[in-house]
Protein backbone atom coordinates (compact mmCIF):
# COMPACT_ATOMS: atom_id res chain seq x y z
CA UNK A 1 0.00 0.00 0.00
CA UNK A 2 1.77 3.30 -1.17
CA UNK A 3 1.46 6.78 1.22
CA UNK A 4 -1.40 7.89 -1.19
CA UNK A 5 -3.62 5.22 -0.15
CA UNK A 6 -2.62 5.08 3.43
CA UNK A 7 -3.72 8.76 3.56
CA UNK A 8 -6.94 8.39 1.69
CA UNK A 9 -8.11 5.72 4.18
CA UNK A 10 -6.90 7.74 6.57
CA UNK A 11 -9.23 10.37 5.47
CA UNK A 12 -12.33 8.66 5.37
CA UNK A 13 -14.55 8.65 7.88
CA UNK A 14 -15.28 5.19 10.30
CA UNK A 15 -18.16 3.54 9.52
CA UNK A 16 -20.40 2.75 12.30
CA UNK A 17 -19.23 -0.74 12.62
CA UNK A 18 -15.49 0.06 12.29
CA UNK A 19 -16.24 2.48 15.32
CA UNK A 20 -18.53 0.08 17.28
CA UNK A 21 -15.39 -2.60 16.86
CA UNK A 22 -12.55 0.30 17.78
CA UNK A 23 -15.13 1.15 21.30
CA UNK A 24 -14.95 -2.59 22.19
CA UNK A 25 -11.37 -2.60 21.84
CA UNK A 26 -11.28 0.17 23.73
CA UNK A 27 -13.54 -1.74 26.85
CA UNK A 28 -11.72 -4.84 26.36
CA UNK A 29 -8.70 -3.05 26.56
CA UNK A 30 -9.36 -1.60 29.77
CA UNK A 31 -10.54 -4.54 31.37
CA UNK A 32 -7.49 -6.62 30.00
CA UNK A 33 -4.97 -3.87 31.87
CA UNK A 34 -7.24 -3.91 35.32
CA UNK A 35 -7.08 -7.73 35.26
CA UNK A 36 -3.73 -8.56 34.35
CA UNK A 37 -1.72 -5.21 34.40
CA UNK A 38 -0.93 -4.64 30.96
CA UNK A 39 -2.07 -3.83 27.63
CA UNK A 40 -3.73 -6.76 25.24
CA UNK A 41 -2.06 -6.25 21.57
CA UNK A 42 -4.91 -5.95 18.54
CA UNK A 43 -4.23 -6.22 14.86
CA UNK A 44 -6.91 -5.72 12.16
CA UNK A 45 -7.28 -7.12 8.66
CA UNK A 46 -9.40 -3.23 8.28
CA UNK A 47 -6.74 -1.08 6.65
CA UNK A 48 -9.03 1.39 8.12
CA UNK A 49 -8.45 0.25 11.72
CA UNK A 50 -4.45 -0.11 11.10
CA UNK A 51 -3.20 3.27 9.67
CA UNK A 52 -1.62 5.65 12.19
CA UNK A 53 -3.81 7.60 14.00
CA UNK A 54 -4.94 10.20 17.23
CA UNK A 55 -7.14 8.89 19.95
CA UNK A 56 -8.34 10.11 22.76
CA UNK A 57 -10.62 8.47 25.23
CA UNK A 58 -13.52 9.59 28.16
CA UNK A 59 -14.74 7.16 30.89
CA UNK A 60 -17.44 8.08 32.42
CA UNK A 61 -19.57 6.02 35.37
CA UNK A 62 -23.41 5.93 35.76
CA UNK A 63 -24.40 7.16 38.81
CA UNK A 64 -28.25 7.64 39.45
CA UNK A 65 -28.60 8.74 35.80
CA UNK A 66 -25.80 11.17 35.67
CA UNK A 67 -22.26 10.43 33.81
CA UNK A 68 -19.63 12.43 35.70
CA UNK A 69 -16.11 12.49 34.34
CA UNK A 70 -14.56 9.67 35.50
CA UNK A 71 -11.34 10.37 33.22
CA UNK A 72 -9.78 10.24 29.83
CA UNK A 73 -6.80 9.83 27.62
CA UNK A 74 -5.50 10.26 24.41
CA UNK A 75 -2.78 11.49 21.80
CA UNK A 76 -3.09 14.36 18.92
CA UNK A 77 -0.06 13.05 17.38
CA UNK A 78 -0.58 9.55 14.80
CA UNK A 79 2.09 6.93 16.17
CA UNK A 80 0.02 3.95 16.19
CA UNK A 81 -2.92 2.32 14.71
């Protein structure tokens, strides 16, 4: 895959089941770390879901209908998929 098309997927926007399957991830991800203390690795056959790419991430918690802050996460700058 040449730059051109990395940056043209790159540019398109997630459909909603590549976004549904980056939030579970994202959930299984954090219960992986609180259970064993460390980060699960992922790898996609999506070329979508393996370019380079920001994140950022909120947790919130329920509490009698409300969603306060709980905390969050994330990087600007494209370093991994």
């Amino acid at each position: 895959m040449t730059q051109s098309d990395q940056h043209e997927i790159a540019s398109q926007p997630l459909t909603l089941e590549q976004q549904n399957a980056l939030l579970q991830m994202a959930r299984d991800a954090i219960t992986h770390f609180v259970t064993h203390g460390r980060t699960p690795q992922y790898q996609s056959d999506d070329p979508a879901l393996s370019q380079l790419a920001g994140v950022f991430v909120t947790l919130r918690t329920k509490t009698k209908g409300e969603l306060p802050l709980r905390g969050c996460i994330g990087r600007v700058e494209a370093e991994r998929p």
